[in-house]
Protein backbone atom coordinates (compact mmCIF):
# COMPACT_ATOMS: atom_id res chain seq x y z
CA UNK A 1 0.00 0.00 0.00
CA UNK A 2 0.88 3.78 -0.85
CA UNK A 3 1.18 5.91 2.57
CA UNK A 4 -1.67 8.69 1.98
CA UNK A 5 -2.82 10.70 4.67
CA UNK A 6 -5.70 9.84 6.36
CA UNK A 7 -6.93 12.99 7.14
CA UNK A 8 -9.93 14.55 9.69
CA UNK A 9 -10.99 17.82 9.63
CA UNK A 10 -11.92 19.44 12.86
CA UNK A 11 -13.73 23.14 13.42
CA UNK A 12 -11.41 23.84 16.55
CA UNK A 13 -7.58 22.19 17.34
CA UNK A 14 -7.23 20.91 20.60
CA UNK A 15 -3.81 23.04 21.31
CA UNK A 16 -2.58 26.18 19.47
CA UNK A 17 -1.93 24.84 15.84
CA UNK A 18 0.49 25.79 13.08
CA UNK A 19 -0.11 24.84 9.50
CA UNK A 20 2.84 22.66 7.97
CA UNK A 21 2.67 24.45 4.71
CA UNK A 22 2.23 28.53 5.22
CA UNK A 23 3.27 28.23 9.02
CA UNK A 24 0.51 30.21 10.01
CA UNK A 25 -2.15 29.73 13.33
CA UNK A 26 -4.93 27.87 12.31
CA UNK A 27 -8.29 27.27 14.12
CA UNK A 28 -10.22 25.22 11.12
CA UNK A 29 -8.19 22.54 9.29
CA UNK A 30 -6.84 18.76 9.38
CA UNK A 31 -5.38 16.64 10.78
CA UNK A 32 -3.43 13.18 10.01
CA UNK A 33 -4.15 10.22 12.46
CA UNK A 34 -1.57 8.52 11.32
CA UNK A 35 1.82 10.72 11.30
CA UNK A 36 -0.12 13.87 13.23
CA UNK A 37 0.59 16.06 10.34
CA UNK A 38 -2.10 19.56 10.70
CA UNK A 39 -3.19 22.03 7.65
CA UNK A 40 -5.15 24.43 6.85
CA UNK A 41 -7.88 23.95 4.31
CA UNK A 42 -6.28 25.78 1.90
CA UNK A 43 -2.80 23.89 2.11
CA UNK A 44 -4.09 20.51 2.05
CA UNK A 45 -3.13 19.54 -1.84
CA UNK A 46 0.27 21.41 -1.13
CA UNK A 47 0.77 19.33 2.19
CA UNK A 48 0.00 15.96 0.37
CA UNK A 49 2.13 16.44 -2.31
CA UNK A 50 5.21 17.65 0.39
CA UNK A 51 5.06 15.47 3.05
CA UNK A 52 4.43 11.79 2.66
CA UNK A 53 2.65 10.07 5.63
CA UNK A 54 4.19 6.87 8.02
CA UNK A 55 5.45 4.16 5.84
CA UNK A 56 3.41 1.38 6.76
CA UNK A 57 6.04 -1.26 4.49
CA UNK A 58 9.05 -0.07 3.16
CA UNK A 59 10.02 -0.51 -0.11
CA UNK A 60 12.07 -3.62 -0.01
CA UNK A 61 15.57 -3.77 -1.80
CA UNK A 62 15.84 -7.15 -1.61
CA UNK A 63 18.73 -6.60 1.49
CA UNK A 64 18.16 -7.81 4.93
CA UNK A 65 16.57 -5.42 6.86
CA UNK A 66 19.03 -2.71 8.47
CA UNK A 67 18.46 -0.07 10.69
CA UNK A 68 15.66 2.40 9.81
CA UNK A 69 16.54 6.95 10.20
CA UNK A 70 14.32 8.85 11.90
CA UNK A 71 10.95 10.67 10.38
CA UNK A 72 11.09 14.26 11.14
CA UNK A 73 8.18 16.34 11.02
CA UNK A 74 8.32 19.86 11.88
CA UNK A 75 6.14 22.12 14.45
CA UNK A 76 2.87 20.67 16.56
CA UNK A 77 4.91 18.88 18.90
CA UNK A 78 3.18 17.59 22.30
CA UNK A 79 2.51 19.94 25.22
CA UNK A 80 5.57 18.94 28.06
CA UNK A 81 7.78 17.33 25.31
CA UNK A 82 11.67 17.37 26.14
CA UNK A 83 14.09 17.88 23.40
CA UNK A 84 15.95 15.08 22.56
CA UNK A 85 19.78 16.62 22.41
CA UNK A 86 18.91 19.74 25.74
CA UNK A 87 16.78 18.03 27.18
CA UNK A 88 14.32 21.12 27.66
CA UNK A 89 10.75 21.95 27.14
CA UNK A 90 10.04 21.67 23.20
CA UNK A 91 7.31 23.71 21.51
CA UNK A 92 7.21 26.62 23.80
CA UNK A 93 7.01 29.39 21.01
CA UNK A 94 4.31 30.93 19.13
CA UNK A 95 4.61 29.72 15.98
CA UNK A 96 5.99 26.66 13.82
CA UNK A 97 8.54 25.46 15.78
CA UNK A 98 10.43 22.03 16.57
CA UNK A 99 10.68 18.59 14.96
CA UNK A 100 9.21 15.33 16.31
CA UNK A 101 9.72 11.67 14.56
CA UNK A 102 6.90 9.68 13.78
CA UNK A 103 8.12 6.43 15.55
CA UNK A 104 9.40 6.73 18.11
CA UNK A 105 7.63 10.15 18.74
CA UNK A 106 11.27 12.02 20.37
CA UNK A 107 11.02 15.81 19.75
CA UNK A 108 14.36 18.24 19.02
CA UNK A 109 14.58 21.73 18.65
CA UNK A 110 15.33 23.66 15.75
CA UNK A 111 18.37 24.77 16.84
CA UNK A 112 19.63 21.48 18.42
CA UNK A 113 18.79 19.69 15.33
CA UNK A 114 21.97 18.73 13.37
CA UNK A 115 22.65 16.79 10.44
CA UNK A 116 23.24 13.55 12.77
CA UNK A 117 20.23 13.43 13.84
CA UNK A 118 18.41 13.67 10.09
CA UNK A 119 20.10 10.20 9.22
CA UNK A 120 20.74 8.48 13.08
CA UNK A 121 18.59 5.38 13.58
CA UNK A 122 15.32 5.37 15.01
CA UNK A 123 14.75 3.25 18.05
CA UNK A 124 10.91 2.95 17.77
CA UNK A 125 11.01 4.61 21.25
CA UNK A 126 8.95 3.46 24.18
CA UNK A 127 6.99 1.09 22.13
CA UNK A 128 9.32 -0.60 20.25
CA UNK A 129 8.75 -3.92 21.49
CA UNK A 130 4.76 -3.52 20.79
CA UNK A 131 5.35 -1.97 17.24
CA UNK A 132 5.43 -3.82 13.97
CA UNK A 133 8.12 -2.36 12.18
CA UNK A 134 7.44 -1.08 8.16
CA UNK A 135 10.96 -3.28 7.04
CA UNK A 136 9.69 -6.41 8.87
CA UNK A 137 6.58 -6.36 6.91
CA UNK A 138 8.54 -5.76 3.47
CA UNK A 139 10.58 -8.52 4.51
CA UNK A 140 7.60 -10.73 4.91
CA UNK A 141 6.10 -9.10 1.41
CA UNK A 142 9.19 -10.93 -0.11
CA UNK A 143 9.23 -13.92 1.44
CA UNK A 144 5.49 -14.39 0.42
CA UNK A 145 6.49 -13.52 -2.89
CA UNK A 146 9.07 -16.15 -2.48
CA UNK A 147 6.82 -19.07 -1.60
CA UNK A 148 8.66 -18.90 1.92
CA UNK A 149 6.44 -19.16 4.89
CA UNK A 150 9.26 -19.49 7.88
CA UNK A 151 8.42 -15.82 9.38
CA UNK A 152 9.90 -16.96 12.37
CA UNK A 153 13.58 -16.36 11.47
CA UNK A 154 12.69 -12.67 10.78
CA UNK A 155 13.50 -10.88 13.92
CA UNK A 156 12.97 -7.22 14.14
CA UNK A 157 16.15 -5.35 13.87
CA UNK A 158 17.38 -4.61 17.72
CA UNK A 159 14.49 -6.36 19.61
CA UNK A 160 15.05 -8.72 22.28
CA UNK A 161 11.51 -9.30 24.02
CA UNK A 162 9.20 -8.18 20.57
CA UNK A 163 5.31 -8.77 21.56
CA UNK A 164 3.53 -6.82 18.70
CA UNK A 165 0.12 -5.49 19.59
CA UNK A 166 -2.90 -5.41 17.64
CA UNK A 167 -5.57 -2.84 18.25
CA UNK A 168 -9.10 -3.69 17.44
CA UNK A 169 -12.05 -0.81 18.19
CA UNK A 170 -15.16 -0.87 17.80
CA UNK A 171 -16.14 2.79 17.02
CA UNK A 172 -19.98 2.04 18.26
CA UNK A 173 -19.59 0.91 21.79
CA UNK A 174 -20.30 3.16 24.68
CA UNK A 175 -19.75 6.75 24.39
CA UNK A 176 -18.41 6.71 21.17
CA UNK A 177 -14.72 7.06 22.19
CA UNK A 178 -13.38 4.61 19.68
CA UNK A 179 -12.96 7.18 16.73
CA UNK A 180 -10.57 9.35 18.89
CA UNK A 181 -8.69 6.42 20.80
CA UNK A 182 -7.96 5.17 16.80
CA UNK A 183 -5.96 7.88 15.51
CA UNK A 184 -4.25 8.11 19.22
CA UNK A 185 -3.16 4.66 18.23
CA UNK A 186 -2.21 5.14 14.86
CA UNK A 187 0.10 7.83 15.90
CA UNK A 188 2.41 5.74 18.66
CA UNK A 189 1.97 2.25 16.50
CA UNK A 190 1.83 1.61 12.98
CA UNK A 191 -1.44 2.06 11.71
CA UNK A 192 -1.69 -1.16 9.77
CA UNK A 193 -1.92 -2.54 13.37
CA UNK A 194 -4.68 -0.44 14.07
CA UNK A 195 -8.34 -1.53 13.17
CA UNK A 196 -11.61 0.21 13.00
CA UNK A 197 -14.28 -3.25 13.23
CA UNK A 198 -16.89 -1.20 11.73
CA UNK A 199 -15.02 -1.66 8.50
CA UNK A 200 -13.24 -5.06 8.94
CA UNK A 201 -14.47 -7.72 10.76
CA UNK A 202 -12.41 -9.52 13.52
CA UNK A 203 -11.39 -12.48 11.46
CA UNK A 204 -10.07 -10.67 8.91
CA UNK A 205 -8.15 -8.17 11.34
CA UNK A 206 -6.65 -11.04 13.10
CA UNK A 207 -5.10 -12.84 10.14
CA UNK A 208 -2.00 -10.47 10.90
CA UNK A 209 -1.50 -12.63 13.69
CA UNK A 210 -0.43 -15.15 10.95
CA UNK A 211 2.80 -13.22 10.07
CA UNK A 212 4.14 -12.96 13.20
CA UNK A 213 6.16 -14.56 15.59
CA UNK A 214 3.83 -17.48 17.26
CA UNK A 215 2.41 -16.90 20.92
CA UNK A 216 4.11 -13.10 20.98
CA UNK A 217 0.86 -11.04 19.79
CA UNK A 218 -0.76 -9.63 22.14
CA UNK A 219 -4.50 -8.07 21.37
CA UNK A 220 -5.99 -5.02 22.68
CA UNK A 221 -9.91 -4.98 22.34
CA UNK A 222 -11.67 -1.14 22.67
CA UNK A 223 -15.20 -2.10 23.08
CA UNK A 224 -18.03 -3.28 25.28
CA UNK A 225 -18.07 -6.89 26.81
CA UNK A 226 -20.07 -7.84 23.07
CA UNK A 227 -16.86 -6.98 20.98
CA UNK A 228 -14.77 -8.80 22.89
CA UNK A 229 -16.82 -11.59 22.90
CA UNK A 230 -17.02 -10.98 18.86
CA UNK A 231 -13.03 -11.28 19.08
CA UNK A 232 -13.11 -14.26 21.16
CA UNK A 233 -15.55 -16.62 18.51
CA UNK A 234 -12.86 -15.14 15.55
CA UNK A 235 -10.40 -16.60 17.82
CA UNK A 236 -12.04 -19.59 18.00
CA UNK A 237 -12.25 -20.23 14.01
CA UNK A 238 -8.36 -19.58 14.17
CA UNK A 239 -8.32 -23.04 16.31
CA UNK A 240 -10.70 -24.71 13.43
CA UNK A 241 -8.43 -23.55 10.77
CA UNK A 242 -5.28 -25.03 12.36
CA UNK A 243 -3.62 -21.92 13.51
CA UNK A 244 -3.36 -22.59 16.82
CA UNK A 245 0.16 -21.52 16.86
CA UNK A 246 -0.29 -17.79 16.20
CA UNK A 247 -3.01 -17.74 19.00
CA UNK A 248 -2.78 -14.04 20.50
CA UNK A 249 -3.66 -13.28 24.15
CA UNK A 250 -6.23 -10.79 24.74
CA UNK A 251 -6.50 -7.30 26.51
CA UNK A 252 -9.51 -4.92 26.81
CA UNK A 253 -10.57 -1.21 26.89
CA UNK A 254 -13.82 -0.86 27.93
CA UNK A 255 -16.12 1.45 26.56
CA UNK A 256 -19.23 -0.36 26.75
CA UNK A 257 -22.14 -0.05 28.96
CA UNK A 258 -21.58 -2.95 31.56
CA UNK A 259 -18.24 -4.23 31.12
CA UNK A 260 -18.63 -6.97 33.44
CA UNK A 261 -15.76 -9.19 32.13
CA UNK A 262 -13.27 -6.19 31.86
CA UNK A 263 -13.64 -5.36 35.27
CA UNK A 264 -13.13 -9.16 36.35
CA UNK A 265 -9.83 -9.31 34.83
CA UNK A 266 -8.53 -5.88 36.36
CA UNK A 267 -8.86 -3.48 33.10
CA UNK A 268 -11.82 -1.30 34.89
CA UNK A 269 -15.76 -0.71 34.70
CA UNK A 270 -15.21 2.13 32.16
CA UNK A 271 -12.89 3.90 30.23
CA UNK A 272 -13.95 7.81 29.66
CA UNK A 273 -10.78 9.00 28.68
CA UNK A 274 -8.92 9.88 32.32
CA UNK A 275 -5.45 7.25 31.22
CA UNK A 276 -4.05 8.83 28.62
CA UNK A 277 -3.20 6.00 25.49
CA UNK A 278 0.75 5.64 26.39
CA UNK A 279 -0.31 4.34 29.41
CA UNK A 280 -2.71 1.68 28.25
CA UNK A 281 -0.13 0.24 26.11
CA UNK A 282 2.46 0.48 29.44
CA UNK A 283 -0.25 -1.74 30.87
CA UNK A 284 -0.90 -4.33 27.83
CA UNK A 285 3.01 -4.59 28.10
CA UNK A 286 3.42 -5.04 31.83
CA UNK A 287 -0.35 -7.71 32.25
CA UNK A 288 0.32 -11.15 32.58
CA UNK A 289 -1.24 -14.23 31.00
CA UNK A 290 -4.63 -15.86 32.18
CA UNK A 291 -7.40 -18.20 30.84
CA UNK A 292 -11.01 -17.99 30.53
CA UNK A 293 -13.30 -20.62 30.46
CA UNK A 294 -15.73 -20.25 27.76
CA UNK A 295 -19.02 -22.31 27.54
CA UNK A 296 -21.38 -23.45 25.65
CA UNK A 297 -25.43 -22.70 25.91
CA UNK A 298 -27.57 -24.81 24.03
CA UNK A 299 -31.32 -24.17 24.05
CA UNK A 300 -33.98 -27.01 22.48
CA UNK A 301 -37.72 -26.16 22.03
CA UNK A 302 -40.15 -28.39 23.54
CA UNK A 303 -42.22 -30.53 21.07
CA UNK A 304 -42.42 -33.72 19.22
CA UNK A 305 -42.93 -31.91 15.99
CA UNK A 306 -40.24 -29.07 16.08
CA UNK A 307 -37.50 -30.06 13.93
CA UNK A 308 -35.76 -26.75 14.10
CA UNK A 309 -32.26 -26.87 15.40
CA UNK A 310 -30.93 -26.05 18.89
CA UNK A 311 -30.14 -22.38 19.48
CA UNK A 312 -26.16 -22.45 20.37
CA UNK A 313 -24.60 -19.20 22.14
CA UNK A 314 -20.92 -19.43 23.41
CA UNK A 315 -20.68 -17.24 27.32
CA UNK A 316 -18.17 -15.71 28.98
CA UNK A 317 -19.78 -14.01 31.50
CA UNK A 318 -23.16 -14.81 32.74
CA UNK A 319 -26.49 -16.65 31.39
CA UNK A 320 -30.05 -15.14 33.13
CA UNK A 321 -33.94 -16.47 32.91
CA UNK A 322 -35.88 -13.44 35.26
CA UNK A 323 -36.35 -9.79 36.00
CA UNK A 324 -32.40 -8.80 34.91
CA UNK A 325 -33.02 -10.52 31.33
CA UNK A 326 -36.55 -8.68 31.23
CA UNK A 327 -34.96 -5.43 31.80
CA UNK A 328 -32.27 -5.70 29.02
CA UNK A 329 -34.91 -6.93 26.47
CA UNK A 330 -36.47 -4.08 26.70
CA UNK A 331 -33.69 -2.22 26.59
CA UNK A 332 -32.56 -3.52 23.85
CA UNK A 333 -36.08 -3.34 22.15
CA UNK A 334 -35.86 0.63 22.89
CA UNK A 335 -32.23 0.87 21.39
CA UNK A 336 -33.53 -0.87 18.21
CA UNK A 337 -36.27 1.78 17.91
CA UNK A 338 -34.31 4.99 19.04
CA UNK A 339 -30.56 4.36 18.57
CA UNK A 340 -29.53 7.72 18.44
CA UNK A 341 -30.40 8.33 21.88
CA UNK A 342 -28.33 5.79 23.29
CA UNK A 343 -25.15 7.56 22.75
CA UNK A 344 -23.76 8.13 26.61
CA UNK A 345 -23.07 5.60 29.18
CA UNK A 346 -25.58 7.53 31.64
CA UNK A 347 -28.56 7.65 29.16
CA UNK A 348 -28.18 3.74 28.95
CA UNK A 349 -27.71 3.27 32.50
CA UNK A 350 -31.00 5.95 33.34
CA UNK A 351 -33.16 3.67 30.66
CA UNK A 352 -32.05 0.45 32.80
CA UNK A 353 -33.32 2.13 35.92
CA UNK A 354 -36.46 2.88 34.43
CA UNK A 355 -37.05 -0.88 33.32
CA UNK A 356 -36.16 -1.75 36.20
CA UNK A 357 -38.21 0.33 38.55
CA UNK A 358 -41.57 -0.56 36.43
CA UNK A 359 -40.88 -4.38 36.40
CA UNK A 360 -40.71 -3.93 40.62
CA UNK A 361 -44.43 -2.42 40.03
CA UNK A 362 -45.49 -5.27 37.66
CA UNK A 363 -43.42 -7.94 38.51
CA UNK A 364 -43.91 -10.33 35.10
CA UNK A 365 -41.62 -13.07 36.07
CA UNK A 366 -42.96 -13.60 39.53
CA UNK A 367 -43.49 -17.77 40.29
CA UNK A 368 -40.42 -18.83 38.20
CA UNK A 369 -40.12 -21.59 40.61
CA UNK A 370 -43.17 -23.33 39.50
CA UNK A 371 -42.28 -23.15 35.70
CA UNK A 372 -38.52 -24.05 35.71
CA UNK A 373 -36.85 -27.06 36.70
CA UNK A 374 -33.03 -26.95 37.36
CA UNK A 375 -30.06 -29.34 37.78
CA UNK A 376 -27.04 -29.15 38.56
CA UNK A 377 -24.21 -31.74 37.31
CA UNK A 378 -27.73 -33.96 37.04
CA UNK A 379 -28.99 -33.28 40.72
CA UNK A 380 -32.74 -31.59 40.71
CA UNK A 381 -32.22 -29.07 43.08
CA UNK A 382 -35.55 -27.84 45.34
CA UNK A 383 -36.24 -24.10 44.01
CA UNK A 384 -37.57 -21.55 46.59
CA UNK A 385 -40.01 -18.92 45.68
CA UNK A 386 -37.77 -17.15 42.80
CA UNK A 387 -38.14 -14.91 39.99
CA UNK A 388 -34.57 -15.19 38.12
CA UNK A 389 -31.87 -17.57 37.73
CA UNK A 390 -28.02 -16.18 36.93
CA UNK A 391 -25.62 -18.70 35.67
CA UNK A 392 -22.47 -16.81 36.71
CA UNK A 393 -18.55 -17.68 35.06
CA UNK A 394 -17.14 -14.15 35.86
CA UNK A 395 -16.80 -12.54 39.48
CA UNK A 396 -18.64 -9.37 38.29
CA UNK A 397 -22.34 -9.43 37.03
CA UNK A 398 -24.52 -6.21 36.65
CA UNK A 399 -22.62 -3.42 35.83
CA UNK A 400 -19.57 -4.16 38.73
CA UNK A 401 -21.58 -6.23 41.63
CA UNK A 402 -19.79 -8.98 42.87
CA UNK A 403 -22.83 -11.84 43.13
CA UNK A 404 -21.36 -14.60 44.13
CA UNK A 405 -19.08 -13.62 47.16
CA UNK A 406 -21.69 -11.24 48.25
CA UNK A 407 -21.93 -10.05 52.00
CA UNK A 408 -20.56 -11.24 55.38
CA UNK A 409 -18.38 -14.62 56.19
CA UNK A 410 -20.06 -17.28 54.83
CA UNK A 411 -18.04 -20.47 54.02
CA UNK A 412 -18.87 -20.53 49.97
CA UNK A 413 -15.93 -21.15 47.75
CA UNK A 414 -14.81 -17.94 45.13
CA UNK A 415 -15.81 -17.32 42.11
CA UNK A 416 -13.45 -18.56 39.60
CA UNK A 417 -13.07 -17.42 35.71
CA UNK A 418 -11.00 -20.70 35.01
CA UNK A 419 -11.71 -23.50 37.28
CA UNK A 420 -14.55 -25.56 34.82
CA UNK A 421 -17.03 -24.58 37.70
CA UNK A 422 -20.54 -22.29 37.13
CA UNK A 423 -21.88 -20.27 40.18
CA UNK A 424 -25.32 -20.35 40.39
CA UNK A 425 -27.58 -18.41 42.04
CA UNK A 426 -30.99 -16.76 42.44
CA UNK A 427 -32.67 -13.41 43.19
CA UNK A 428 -36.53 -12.52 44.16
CA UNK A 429 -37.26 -9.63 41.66
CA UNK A 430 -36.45 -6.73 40.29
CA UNK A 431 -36.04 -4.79 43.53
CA UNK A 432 -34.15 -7.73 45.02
CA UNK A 433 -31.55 -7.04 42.14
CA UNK A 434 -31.24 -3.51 43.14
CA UNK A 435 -30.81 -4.54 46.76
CA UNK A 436 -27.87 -6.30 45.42
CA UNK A 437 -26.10 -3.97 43.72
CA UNK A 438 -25.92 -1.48 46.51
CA UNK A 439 -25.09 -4.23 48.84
CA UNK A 440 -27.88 -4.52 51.05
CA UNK A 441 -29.13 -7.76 50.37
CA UNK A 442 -27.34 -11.14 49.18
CA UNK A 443 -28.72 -13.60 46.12
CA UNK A 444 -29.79 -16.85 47.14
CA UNK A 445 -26.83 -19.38 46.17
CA UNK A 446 -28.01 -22.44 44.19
CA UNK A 447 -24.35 -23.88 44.12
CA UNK A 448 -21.48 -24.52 41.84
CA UNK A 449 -21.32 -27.11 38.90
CA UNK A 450 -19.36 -27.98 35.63
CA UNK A 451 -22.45 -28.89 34.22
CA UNK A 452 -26.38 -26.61 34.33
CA UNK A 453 -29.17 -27.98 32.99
CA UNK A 454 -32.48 -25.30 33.40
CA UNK A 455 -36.22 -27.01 32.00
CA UNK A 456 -38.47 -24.25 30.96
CA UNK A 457 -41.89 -26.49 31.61
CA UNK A 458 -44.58 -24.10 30.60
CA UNK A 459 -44.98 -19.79 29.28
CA UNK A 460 -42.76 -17.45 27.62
CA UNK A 461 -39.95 -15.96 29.66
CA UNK A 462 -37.19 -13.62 28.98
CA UNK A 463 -34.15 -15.07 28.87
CA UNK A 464 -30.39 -13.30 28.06
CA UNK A 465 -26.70 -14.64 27.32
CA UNK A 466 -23.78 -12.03 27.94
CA UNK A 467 -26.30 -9.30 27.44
CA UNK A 468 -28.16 -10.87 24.42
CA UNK A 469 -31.72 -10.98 25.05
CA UNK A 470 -34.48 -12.62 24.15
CA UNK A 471 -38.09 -14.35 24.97
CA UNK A 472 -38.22 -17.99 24.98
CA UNK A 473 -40.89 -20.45 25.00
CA UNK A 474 -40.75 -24.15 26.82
CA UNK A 475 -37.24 -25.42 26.22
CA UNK A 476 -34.38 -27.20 27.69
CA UNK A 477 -31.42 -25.05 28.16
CA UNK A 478 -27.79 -26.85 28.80
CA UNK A 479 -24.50 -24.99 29.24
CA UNK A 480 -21.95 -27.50 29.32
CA UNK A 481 -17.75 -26.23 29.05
CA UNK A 482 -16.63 -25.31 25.28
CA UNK A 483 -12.82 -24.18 25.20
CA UNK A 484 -10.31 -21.85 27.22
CA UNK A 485 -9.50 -18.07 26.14
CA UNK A 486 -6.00 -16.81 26.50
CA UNK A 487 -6.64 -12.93 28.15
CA UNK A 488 -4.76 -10.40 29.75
CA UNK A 489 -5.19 -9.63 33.57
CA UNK A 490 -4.09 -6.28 34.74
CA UNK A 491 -3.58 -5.74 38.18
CA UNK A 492 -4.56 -2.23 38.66
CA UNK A 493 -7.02 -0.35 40.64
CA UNK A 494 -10.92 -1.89 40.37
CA UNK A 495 -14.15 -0.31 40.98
CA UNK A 496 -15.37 -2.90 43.84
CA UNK A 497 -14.31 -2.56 47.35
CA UNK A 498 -13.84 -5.66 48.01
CA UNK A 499 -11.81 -6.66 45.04
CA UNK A 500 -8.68 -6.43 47.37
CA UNK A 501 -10.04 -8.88 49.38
């Protein structure tokens, strides 16, 4: 691929902004997301045909690959930048000023900027060890060419511990954060690492995987707890095809509404823009390898005639029959109706509420215990007067409520996200649920299996699988263990109290 810009235009710069081409203050112009590059509207033609953009592959001359000079571009440099040679504040002036490089993102001032510098080689920076370098993928451009398929021997010039991450966003979850957080990304990585899944889907994204070194690529998912379960099932089909090998391990952002599994694995409830990006990918670097057990729920429709096929969902997190399923169908009817509105993390949360509150007044799962039967590793257990079931794998359920652990000193076992074992548990209503969340109430535990078997014996009832929802008639449901993910845990701060304990 040629390097074009990719450029935005914005009505209003972030910081005071210099056009490349006249050197004069702008307010209106563009932007590149990729090398950082800003113009006026009126210099854009001039700036593409002056400046080219980040070389995503080098041209290849057939060589092996040597050590790569900086990329200079001048003026715009970051706020608090040091110079590179002085080591003082950069960009302090008025007006055009400065030179950064668009790797390893170093900034020099004009006047400590010698002809050294124009040709020394550039480190990569910080990141080196998480960027894929543009003469690595030339390199592998040839030895496709070449029928050659042993990547492995192609070590990145200078690395010793080379873990290249791949950045997949998905620009519609949460707040819509995943537009900005993109061209952060491109900036500090190469952007042919960086993907946008509203254009590509996951699959297709994670074929990368296939041209570099096996078990080293790491993933870093910006989206709710669906898009990472969306990366998780592409992941999956990488087993099916045989490429086992180049297997990547998984972190996430979250930006969704719940992000239930992100919080269990230490990467937070919500991300709203408070870490800035260098120190996300500090944490992808510095998190250490875990699995996930992912299962498999299998629903069959009552009936001697039905010769449909079994519904099959794959869950990470949690599978619900009740008021909590009830609410988020109806949420989810509402989004499907208005989906502008559902823009903001606090709108969604407010619309929840509301659900919520009228099911309390209505209550239209109320005697679940005479319509469901439910065993656990083949043992009927007794139901007491219930209106939901939760079929728990994660520690966090809700929106950040620990369910399982719950209040007090009672002698249960913890929740585990990779022990082969389901928590199961129960909750009165609507209200009851609330009660929960603001920890003044516990669930009622049901117990721990490997293997859940729920009978739906007579009416329709809502029913939901990591936030999927829907209404189901008389079925059997079964969620028996599928496979292991490879994730990330980080071991920062959390948003529970007791998360320490």
């Amino acid at each position: 691929r040629k390097s074009k810009h990719d450029w935005h235009y914005t009505d209003l710069f972030g910081q005071p902004s210099y056009c490349c081409v006249c050197a004069q203050h702008i307010l209106q112009g563009a932007f590149c997301t990729c090398c950082g590059l800003r113009v006026s509207e009126g210099c854009l033609k001039k700036a593409d045909q002056l400046f080219l953009c980040k070389e995503i592959m080098m041209r290849s001359n057939g060589g092996a690959p040597g050590p790569m000079p900086h990329r200079w571009i001048r003026g715009n440099v970051p706020l608090c930048s040091c110079c590179l040679v002085c080591k003082q504040q950069c960009g302090t002036q008025p007006k055009l000023c400065d030179y950064r490089c668009v790797w390893c993102q170093y900034t020099v001032h004009d006047e400590c900027m010698v002809d050294s510098l124009k040709t020394e080689e550039c480190t990569f920076g910080e990141f080196r060890d998480l960027i894929i370098p543009p003469y690595y993928l030339s390199t592998i451009n040839q030895m496709r060419k070449d029928k050659r398929t042993n990547y492995e021997k192609v070590a990145p010039y200078c690395r010793k511990y080379w873990m290249p991450v791949i950045i997949l966003a998905n620009t519609r979850s949460g707040n819509n954060m995943g537009e900005t957080l993109l061209g952060e990304f491109k900036i500090l990585l190469n952007p042919v690492q960086v993907f946008d899944l509203s254009k590509i889907t996951p699959a297709k994204a994670l074929q990368l995987c296939t041209l570099l070194p096996c078990n080293a690529v790491r993933v870093l998912v910006c989206g709710g707890d669906g898009t990472v379960g969306w990366v998780l099932d592409a992941i999956d089909e990488m087993k099916i095809k045989g490429q086992e090998r180049f297997i990547p391990q998984v972190a996430i952002l979250p930006l969704g509404t719940g992000n239930d599994l992100s919080n269990t694995l230490g990467w937070g409830a919500g991300y709203a823009g408070e870490v800035p990006v260098e120190q996300i990918l500090r944490n992808v670097m510095e998190a250490d390898g875990i699995k996930l057990d992912r299962w498999k729920v299998q629903v069959t429709n009552k009936g001697y005639y039905n010769l449909r096929k079994p519904k099959v969902f794959t869950m990470n997190n949690y599978f619900s029959i009740g008021p909590d399923a009830l609410m988020a169908l109806n949420f989810h009817a509402h989004r499907e109706k208005t989906p502008s509105l559902f823009s903001s993390r606090i709108i969604n949360k407010a619309v929840y509420f509301f659900y919520g509150t009228k099911d309390c007044l209505v209550q239209e799962c109320k005697d679940l215990n005479k319509k469901v039967e439910l065993e656990l590793d083949g043992e009927r257990i007794e139901l007491p007067n219930l209106e939901g079931i939760i079929v728990l794998n994660i520690g966090y359920w809700g929106g950040g409520c620990r369910l399982w652990e719950g209040m007090g000193d009672e002698p249960y076992p913890l929740a585990r996200h990779d022990d082969g074992l389901l928590e199961v548990v129960g909750v009165h209503g609507s209200f009851h649920c609330a009660q929960i969340q603001v920890k003044l109430a516990n669930p009622v535990r049901l117990g721990q299996a490997h293997t859940v078997r729920l009978i739906l014996k007579s009416s329709k009832m809502p029913m939901q699988v990591d936030g999927e929802p829907w209404a189901q008639g008389p079925c059997t449901v079964t969620i028996t263990h599928k496979t292991h993910a490879l994730m990330l845990y980080h071991s920062g701060e959390q948003t529970d109290d007791e998360a320490s304990s």
